[in-house]
N, C-alpha and C. Protein backbone atom coordinates (compact mmCIF):
# COMPACT_ATOMS: atom_id res chain seq x y z
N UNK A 1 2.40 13.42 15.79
CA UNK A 1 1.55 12.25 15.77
C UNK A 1 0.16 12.59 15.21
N UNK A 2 -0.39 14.02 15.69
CA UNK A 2 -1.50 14.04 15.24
C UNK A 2 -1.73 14.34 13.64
N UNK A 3 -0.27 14.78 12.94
CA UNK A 3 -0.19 14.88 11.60
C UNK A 3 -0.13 13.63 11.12
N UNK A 4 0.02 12.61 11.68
CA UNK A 4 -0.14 11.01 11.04
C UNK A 4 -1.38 10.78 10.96
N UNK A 5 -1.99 11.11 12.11
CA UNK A 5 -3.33 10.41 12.15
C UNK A 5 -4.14 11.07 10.71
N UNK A 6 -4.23 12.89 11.06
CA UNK A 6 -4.88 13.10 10.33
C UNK A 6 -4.50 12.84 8.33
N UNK A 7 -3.19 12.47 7.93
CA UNK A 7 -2.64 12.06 6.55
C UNK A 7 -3.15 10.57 6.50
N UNK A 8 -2.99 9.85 7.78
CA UNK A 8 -4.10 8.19 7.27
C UNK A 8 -4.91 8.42 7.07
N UNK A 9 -5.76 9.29 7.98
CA UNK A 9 -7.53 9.38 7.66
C UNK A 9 -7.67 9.85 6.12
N UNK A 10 -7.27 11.13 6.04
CA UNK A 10 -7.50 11.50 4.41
C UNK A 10 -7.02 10.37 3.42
N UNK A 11 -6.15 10.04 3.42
CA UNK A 11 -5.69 8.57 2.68
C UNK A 11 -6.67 7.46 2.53
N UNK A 12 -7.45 7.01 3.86
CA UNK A 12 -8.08 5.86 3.79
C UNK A 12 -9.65 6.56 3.40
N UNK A 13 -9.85 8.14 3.66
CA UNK A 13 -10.83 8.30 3.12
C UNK A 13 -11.13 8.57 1.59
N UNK A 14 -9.70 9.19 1.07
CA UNK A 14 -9.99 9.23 -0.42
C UNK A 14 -9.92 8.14 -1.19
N UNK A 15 -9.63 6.93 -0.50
CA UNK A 15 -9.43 5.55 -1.29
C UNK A 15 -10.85 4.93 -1.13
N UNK A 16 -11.32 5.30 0.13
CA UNK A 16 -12.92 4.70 -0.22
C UNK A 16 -13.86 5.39 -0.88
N UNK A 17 -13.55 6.81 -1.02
CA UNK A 17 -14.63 7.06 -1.62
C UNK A 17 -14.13 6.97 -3.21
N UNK A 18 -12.79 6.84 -3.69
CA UNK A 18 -12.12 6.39 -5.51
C UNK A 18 -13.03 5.14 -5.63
N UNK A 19 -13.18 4.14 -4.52
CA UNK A 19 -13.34 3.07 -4.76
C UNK A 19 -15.43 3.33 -4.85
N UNK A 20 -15.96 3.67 -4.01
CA UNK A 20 -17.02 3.61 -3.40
C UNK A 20 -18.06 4.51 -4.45
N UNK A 21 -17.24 5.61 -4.99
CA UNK A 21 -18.45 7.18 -4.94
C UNK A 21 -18.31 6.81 -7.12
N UNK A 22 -17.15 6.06 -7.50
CA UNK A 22 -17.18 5.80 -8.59
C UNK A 22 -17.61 4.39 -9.41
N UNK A 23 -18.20 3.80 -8.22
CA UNK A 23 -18.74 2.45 -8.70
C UNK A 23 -20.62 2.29 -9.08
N UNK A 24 -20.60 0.89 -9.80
CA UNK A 24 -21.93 1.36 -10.36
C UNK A 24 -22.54 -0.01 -9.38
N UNK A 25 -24.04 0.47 -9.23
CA UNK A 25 -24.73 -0.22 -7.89
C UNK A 25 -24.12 -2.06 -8.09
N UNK A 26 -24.42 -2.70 -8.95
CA UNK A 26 -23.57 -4.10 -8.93
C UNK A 26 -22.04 -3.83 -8.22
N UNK A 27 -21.02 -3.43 -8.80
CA UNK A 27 -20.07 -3.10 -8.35
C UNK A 27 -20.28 -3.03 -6.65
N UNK A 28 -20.72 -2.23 -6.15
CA UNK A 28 -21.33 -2.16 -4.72
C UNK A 28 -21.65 -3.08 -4.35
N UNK A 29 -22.39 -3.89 -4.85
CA UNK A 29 -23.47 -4.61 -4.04
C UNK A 29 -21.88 -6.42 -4.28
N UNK A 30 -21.26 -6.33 -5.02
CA UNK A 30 -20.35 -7.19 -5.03
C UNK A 30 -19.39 -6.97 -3.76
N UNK A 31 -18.93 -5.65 -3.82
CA UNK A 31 -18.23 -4.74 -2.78
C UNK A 31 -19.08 -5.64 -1.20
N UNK A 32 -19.64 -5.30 -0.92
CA UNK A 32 -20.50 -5.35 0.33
C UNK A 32 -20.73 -6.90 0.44
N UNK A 33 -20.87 -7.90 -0.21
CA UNK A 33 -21.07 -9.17 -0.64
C UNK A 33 -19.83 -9.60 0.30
N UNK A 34 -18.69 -9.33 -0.42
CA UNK A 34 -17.05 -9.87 -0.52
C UNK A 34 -16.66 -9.53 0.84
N UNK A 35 -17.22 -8.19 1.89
CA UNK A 35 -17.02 -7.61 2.62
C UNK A 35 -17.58 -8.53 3.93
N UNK A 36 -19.05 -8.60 3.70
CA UNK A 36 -19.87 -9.85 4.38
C UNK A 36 -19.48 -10.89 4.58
N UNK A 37 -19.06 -12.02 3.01
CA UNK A 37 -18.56 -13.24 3.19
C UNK A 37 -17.05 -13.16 3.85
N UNK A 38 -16.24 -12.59 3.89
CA UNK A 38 -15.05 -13.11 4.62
C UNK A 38 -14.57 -12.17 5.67
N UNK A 39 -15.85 -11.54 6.29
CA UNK A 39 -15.58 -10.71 7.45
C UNK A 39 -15.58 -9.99 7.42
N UNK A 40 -15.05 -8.99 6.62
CA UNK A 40 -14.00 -8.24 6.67
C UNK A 40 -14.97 -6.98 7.02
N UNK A 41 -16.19 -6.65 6.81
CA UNK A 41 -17.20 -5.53 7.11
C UNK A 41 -16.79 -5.31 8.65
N UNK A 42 -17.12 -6.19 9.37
CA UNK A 42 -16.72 -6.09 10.50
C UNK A 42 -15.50 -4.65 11.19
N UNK A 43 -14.41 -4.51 10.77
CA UNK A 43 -13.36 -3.85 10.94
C UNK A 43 -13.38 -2.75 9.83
N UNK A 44 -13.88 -3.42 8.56
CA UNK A 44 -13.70 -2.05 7.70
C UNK A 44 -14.30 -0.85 7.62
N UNK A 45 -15.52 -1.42 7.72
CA UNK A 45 -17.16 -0.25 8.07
C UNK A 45 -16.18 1.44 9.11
N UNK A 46 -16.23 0.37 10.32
CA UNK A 46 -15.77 1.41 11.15
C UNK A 46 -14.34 2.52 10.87
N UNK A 47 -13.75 1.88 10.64
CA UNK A 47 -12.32 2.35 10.35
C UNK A 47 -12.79 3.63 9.13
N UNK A 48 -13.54 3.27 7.98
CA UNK A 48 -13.52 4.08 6.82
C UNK A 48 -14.22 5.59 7.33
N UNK A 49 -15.26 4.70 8.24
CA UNK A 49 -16.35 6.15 8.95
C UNK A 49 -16.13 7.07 9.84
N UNK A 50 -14.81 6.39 10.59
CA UNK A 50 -13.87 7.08 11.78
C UNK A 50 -12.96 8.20 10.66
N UNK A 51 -12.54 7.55 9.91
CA UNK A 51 -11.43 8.08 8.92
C UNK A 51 -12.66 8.96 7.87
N UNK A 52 -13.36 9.30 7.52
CA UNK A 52 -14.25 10.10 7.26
C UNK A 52 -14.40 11.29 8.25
N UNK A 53 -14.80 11.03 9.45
CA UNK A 53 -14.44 12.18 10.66
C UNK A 53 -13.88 13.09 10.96
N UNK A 54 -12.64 12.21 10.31
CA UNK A 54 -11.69 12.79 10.96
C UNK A 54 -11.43 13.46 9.70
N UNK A 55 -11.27 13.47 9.07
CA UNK A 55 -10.97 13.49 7.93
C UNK A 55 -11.66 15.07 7.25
């Protein structure tokens, strides 16, 4: 089990940072926008930063 956890975390962390560490500040600031308007910051923030941790 703990080999699951730790293969999601690396997973959900190398997808945010493909998405995150290669975008240009608009890109971001759309990112964070889209994230704001339909919630979704809420649940994602944490999850990516936990999965960073762990990670």
């Amino acid at each position: 089990m703990a080999g699951l956890i730790q293969r999601t975390a690396e997973s959900i962390d190398e997808m945010s940072r493909s998405i995150w560490d290669d975008s240009s500040q608009i890109e971001k600031a759309v990112i964070v926008v889209f994230l704001l308007v339909t919630g979704l910051a809420i649940p994602v923030v944490p999850i990516v930063l936990l999965a960073r941790i762990i990670a």
